[in-house]
Protein backbone atom coordinates (compact mmCIF):
# COMPACT_ATOMS: atom_id res chain seq x y z
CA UNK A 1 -1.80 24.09 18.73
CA UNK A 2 1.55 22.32 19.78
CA UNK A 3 4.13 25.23 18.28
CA UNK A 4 7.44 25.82 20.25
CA UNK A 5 6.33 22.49 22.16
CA UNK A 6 8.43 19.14 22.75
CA UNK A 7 6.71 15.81 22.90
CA UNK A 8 8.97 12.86 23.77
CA UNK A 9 7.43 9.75 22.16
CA UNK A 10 8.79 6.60 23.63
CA UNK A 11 7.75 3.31 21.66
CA UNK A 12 7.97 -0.07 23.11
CA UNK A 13 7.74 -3.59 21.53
CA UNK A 14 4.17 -4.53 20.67
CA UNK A 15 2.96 -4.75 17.10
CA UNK A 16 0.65 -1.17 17.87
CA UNK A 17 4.04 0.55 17.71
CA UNK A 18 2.78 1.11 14.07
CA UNK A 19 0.27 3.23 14.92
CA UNK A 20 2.90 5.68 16.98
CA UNK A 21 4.19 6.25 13.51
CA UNK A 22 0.55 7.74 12.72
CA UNK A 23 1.03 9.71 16.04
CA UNK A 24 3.98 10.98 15.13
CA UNK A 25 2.78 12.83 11.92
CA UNK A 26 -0.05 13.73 13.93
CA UNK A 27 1.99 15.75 16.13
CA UNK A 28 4.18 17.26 13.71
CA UNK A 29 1.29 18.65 11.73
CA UNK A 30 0.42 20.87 15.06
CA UNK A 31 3.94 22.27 14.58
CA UNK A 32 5.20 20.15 17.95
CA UNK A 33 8.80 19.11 18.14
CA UNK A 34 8.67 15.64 17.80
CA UNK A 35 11.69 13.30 19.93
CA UNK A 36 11.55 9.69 19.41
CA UNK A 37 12.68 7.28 21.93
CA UNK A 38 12.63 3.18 21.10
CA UNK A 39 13.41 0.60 22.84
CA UNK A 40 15.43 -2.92 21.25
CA UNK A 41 12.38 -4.34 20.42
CA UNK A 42 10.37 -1.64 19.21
CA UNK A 43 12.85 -1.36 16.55
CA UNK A 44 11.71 -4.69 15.56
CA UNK A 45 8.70 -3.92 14.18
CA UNK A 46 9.04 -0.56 13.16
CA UNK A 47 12.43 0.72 11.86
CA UNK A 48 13.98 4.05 13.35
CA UNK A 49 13.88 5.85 10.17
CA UNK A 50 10.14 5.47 9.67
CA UNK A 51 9.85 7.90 12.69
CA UNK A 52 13.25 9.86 11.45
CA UNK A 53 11.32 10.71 8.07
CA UNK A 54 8.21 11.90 9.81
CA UNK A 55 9.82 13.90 12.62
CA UNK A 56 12.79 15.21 11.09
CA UNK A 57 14.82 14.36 13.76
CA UNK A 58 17.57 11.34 15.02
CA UNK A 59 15.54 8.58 17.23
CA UNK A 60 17.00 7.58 20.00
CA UNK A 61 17.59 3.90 21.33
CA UNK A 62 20.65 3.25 22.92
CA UNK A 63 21.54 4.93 26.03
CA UNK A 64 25.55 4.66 25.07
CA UNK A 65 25.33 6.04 21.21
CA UNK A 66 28.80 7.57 20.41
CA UNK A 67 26.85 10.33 18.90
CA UNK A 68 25.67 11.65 21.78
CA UNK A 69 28.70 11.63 23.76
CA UNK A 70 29.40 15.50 24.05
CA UNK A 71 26.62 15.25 26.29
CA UNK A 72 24.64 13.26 28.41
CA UNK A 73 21.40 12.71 26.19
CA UNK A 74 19.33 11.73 28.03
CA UNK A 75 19.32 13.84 30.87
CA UNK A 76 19.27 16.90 28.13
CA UNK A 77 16.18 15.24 26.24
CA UNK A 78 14.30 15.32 29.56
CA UNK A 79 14.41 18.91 30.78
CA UNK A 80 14.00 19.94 26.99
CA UNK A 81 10.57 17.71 27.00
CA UNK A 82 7.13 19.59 27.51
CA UNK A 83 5.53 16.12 27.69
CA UNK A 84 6.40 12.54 27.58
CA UNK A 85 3.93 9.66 26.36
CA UNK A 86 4.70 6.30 26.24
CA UNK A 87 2.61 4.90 23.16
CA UNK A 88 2.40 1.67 23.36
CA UNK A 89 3.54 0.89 26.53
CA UNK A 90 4.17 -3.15 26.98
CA UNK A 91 3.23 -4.77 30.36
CA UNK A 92 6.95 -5.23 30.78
CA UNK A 93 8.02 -1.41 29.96
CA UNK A 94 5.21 -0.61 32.60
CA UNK A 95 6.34 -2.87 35.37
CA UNK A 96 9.74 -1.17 34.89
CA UNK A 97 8.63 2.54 35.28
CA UNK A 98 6.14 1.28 38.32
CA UNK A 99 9.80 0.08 40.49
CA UNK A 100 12.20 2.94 38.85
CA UNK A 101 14.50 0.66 36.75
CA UNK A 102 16.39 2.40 33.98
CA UNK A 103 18.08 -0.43 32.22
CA UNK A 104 17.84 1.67 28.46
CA UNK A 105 17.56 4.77 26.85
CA UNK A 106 13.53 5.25 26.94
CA UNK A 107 13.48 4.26 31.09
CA UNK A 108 16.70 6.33 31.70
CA UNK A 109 14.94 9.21 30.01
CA UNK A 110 11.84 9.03 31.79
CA UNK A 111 13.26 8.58 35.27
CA UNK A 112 14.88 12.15 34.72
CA UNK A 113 11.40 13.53 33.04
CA UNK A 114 9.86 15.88 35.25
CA UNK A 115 7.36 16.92 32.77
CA UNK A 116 3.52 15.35 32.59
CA UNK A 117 4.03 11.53 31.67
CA UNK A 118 1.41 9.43 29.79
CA UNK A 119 0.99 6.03 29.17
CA UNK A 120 -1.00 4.16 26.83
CA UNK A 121 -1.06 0.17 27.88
CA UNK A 122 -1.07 -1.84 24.24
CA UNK A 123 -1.11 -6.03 25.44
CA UNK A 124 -2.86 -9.25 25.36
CA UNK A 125 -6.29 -9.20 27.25
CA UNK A 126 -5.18 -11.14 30.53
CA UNK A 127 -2.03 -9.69 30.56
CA UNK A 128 -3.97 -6.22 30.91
CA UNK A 129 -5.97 -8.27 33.61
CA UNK A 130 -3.42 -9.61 35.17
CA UNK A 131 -3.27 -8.63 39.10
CA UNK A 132 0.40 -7.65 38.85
CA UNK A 133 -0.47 -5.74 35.77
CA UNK A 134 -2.88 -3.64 37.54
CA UNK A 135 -1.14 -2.63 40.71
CA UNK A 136 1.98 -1.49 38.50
CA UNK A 137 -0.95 0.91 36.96
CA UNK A 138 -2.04 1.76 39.98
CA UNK A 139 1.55 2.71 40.87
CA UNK A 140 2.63 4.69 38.15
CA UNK A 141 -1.02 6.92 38.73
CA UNK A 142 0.36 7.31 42.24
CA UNK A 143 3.50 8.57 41.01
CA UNK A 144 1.93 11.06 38.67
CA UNK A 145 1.36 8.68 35.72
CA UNK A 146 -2.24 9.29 33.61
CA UNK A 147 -2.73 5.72 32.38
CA UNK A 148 -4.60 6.38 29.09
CA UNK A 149 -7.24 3.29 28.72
CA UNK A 150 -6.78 0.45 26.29
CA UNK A 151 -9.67 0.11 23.63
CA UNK A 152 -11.60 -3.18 23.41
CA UNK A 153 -11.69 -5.24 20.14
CA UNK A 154 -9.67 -8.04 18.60
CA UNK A 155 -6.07 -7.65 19.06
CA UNK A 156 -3.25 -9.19 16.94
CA UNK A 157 -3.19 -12.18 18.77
CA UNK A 158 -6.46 -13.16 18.33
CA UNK A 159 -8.19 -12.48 21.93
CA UNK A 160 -11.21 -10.22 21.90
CA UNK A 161 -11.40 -7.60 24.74
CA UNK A 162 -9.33 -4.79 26.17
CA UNK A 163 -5.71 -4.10 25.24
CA UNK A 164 -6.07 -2.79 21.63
CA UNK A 165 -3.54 0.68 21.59
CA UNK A 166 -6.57 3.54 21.21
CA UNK A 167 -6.14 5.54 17.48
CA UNK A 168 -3.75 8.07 17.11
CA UNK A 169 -6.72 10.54 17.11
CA UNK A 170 -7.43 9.98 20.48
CA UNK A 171 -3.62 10.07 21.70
CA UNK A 172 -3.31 13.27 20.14
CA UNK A 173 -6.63 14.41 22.19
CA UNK A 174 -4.85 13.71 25.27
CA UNK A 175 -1.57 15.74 24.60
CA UNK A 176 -3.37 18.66 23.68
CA UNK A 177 -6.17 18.90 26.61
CA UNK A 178 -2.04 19.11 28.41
CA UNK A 179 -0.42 21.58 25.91
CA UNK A 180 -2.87 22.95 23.64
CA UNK A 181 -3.81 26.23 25.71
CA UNK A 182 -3.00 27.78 29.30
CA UNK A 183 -5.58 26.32 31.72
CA UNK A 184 -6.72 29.98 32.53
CA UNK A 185 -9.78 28.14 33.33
CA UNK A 186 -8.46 25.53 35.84
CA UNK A 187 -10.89 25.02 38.93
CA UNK A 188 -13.84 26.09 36.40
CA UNK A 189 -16.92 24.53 35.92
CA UNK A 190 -18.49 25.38 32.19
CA UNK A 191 -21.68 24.72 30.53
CA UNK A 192 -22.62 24.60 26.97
CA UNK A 193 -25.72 24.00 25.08
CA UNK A 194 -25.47 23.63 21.50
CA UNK A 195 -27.13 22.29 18.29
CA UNK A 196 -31.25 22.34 17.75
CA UNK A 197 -34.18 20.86 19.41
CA UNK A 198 -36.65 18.77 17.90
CA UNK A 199 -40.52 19.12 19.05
CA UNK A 200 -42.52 16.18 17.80
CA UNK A 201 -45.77 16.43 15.59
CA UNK A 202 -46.16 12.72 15.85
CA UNK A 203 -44.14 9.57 15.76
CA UNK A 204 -42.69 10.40 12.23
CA UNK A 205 -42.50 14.37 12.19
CA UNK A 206 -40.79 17.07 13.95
CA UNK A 207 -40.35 20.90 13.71
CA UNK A 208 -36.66 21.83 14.42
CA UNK A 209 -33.92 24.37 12.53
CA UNK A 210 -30.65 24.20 10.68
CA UNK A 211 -28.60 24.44 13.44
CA UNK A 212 -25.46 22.08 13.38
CA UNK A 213 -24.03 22.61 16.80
CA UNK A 214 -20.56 23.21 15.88
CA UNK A 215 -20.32 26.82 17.45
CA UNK A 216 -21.49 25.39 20.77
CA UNK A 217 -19.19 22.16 20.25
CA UNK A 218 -16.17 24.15 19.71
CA UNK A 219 -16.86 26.70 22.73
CA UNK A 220 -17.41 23.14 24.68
CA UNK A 221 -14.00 21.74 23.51
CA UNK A 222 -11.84 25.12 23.62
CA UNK A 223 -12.99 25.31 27.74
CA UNK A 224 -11.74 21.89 28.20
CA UNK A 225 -8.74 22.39 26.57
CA UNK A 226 -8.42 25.84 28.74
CA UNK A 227 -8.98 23.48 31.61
CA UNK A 228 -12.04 23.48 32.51
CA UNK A 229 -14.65 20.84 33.86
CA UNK A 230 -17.05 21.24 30.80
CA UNK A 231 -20.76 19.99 30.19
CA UNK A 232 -22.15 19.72 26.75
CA UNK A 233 -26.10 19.69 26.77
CA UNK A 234 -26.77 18.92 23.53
CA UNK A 235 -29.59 18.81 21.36
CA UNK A 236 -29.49 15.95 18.15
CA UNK A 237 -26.44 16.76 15.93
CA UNK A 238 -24.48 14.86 13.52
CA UNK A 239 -20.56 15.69 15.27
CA UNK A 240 -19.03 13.45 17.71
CA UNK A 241 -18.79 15.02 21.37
CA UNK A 242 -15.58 16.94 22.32
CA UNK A 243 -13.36 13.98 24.25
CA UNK A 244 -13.08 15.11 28.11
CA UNK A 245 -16.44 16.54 28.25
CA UNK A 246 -19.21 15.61 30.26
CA UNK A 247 -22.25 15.42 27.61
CA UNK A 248 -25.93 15.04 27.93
CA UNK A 249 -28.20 14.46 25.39
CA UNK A 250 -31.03 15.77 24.77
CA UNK A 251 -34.03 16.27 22.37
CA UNK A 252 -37.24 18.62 22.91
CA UNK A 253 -36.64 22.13 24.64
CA UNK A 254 -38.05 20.92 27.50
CA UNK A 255 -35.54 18.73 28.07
CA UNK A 256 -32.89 20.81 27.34
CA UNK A 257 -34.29 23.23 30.01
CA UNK A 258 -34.93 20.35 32.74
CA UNK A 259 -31.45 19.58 31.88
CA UNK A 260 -29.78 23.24 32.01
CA UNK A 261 -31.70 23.93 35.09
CA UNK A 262 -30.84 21.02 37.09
CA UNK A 263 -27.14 21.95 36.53
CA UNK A 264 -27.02 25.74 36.57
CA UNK A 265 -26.56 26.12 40.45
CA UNK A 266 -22.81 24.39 40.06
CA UNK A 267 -21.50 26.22 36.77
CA UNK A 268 -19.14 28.86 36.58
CA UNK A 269 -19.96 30.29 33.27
CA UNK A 270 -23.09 29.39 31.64
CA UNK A 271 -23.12 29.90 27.45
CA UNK A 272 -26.17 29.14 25.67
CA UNK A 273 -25.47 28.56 22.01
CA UNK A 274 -28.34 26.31 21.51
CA UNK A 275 -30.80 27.25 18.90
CA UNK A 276 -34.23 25.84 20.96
CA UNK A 277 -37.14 25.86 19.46
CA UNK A 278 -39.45 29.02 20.49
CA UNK A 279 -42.87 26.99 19.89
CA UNK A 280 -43.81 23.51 20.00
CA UNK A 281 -46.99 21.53 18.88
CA UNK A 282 -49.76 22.17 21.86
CA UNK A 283 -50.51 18.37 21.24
CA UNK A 284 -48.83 15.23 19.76
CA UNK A 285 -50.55 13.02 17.13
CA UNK A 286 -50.47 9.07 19.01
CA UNK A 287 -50.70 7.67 15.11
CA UNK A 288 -48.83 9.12 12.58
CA UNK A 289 -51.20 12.22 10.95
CA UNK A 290 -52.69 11.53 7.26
CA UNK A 291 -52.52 13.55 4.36
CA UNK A 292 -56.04 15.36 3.60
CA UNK A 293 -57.40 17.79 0.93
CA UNK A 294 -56.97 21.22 1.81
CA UNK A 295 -54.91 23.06 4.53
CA UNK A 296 -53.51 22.05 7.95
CA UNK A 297 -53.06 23.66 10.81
CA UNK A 298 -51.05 23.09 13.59
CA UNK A 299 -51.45 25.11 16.81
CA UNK A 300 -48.29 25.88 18.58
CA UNK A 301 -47.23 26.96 22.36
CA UNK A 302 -44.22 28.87 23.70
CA UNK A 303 -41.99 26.92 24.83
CA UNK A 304 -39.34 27.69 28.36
CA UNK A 305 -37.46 30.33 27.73
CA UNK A 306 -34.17 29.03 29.30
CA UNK A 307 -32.19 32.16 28.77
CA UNK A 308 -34.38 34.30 30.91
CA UNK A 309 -35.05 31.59 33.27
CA UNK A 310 -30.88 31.57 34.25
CA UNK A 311 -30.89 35.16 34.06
CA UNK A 312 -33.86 35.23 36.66
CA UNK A 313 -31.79 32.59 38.70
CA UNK A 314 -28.58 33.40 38.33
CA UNK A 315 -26.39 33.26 41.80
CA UNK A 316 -24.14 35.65 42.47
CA UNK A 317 -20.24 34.78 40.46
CA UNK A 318 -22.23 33.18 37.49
CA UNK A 319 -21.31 34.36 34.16
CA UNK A 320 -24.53 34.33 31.69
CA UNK A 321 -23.63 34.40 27.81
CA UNK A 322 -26.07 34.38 25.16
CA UNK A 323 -26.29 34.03 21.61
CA UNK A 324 -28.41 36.33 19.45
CA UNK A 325 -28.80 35.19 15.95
CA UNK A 326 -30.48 38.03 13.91
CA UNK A 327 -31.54 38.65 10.06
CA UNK A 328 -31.98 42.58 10.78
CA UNK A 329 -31.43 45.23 13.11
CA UNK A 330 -28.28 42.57 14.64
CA UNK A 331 -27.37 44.99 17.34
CA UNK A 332 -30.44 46.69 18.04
CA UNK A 333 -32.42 43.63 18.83
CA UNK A 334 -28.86 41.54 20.53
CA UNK A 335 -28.75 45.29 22.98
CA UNK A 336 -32.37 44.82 23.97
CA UNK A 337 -31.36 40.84 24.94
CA UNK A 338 -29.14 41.50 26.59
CA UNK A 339 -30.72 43.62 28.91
CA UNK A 340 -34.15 42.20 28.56
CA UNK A 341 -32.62 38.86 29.52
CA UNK A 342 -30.32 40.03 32.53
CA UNK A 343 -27.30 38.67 30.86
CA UNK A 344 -23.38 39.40 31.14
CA UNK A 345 -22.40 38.80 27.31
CA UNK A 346 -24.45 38.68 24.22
CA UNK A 347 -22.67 37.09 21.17
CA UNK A 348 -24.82 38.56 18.19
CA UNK A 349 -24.07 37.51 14.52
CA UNK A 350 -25.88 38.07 11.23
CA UNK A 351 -27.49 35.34 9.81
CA UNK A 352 -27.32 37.30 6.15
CA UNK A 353 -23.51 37.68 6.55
CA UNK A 354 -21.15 35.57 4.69
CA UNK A 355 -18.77 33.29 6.68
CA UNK A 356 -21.98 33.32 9.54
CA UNK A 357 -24.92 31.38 10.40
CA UNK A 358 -25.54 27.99 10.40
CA UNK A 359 -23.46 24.81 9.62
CA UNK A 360 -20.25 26.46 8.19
CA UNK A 361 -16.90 26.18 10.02
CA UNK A 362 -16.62 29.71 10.40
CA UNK A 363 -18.09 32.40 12.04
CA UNK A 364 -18.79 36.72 12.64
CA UNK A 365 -19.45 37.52 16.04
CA UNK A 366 -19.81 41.22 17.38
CA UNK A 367 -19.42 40.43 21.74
CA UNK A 368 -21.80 42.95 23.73
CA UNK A 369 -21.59 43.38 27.41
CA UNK A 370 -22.88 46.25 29.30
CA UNK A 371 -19.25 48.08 28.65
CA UNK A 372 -19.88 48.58 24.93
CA UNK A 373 -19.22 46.04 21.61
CA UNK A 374 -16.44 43.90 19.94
CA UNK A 375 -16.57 43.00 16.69
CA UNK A 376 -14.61 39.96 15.86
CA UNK A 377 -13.43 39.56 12.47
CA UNK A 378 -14.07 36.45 10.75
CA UNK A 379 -13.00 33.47 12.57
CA UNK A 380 -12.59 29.86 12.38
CA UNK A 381 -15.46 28.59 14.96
CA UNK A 382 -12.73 27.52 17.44
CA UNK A 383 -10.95 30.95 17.24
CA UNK A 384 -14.07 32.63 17.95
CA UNK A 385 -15.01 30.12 20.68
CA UNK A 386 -11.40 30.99 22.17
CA UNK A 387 -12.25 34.69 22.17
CA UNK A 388 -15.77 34.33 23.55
CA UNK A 389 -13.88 32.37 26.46
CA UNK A 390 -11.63 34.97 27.39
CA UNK A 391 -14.49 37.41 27.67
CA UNK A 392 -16.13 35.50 29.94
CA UNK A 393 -13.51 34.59 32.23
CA UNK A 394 -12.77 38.29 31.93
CA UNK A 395 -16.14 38.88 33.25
CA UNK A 396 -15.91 36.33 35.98
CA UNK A 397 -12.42 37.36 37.72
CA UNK A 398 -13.99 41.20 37.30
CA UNK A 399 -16.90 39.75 40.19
């Protein structure tokens, strides 16, 4: 996601500077262009070559290397940079960039960066709650800074509480909701449902469905990463949400539709990947229900149907995408959705077709909109998320 991208990785002296090394492979392995700046005392607890090995390329530390002298480094190292993060970032390094000194080669650097600048505070608890400590935070956000927050735990010094450097997963998260995609979808609002619902039998059974969520998860995570202000309403799954996403949880189908409905009036594009249950139990057992002889039966009702219910109250601009999940006739009975529904975009796919269906990290999706079909070839759930996307933005600057 990072290809023909520069990251400039400044590392400062706290004993998390090991876990920029972690970072640093990270960002390699999404083809990024990887330029390490250290200070003095970074170098103390994590040698230069550690990051030289992983990155394939020289780290720089001091502002005056001979090696550099055909040209002046840093200044070239700043307008080459897509995006600078400072990872950790000391309560000293921090107080610097707040007042604009440039007493070494990561500060010099930075001053000249006009690029999007992150920092990632790595300290003792009260140092982190330290006054002074929080106004130069508050300056660098005025100056353009995002200030990524410290987790809690116990640090290296002992303390328990806020100031642990967050995983490398999660630094990598905020580079590429920067750099991963154009933000085609800037000044968007999106919402996703995804995964099943469960409707209760009684306090120990359910009826639900196989569905894992991950289609609905990726098309939730690809529109942030386009830009967008996403929510996720989400029935019980076993992923972790998409970072920069608003989720709500949810369980039955009618909560998913109290949910969906309360937020339809403000979203942009509206996809419903959910697969919601079309019946639940017309009553609840109080006490969990005993095995007899012979046969149950359980009667069932129709539940909302929340597709139809946001085409019936769509407002004008809205963007209505549906999923059609079918084991014959695919297009046939996706085409009658679609109209029957008073949708913009019908994603069908066949639930016999290898690659499709449910909990698999792929997918084969055949887009219908009132202009004809698209069949996608087989696709990596993200990729086809991506493509669904551009449809319906498509659709939406067509209004």
């Amino acid at each position: 996601m990072l290809n023909g991208k520069t990251i400039l990785l400044g590392v400062t002296g706290g004993i998390a500077a090991y876990k920029a090394a972690a970072l640093a492979s990270a960002l390699v392995k999404q083809h990024a262009a990887v330029e390490t700046v250290m200070t003095e005392h970074a170098t103390q607890f994590v040698a230069p070559l550690t990051f030289e090995q992983l990155t394939g390329r020289r780290v720089s530390v001091d502002t005056f290397d001979r090696n550099f002298a055909h040209q002046v480094e840093h200044i070239a190292l700043a307008e080459r940079t897509d995006l600078a993060l400072v990872a950790p970032a000391t309560a000293n390094v921090c107080a610097k960039l707040a007042h604009g000194l440039a007493d070494d080669m990561l500060t010099t650097t930075l001053l000249a960066c006009r690029c999007p600048k992150l920092a990632a505070p790595a300290m003792n608890t009260n140092m982190w709650e330290n006054p002074v400590t929080q106004d130069n935070l508050t300056a660098l956000r005025r100056y353009g800074w995002e200030i990524i927050p410290p987790a809690s735990g116990r640090l290296a010094c002992g303390a328990v509480g806020a100031g642990k450097l967050p995983e490398p997963e999660t630094l990598l998260e905020y580079i590429l909701r920067y750099l991963a995609r154009p933000h085609d979808l800037a000044g968007r609002r999106v919402m996703v449902t995804a995964g099943p619902t469960r409707e209760p039998l009684d306090p120990v059974r359910f009826l639900s469905n196989h569905s894992s969520g991950k289609m609905g998860y990726a098309l939730a995570r690809m529109a942030m990463l386009r830009g967008a202000a996403v929510t996720l309403v989400s029935g019980p799954t076993a992923l972790e949400p998409p970072p920069f996403v608003e989720t709500v949880p949810v369980t039955t189908a009618e909560e998913m539709f109290q949910a969906v409905a309360a937020r339809q009036p403000e979203a942009d594009i509206l996809i419903k990947a959910a697969a919601v249950a079309d019946y639940t139990p017309a009553s609840v057992a109080e006490n969990k229900m005993k095995k007899k002889e012979g046969d149950l039966s359980i009667p069932l009702k129709r539940t909302q149907d929340i597709l139809k219910y946001l085409g019936e109250h769509r407002r004008p601009g809205q963007v209505l995408v549906g999923f059609s999940m079918e084991s014959e006739n695919v297009l046939e009975n996706s085409r009658a959705k679609l109209q029957r529904k008073n949708v913009d975009m019908i994603c069908a796919n066949d639930l016999r077709a290898a690659g499709a269906g449910f909990a698999g990290d792929t997918n084969i999706i055949t887009i219908l909109t009132a202009q004809g079909a698209e069949a996608l070839p087989l696709l990596r759930k993200e990729e086809a998320a991506d493509a669904i996307l551009t449809h319906a933005l498509n659709l939406l600057t067509a209004e």
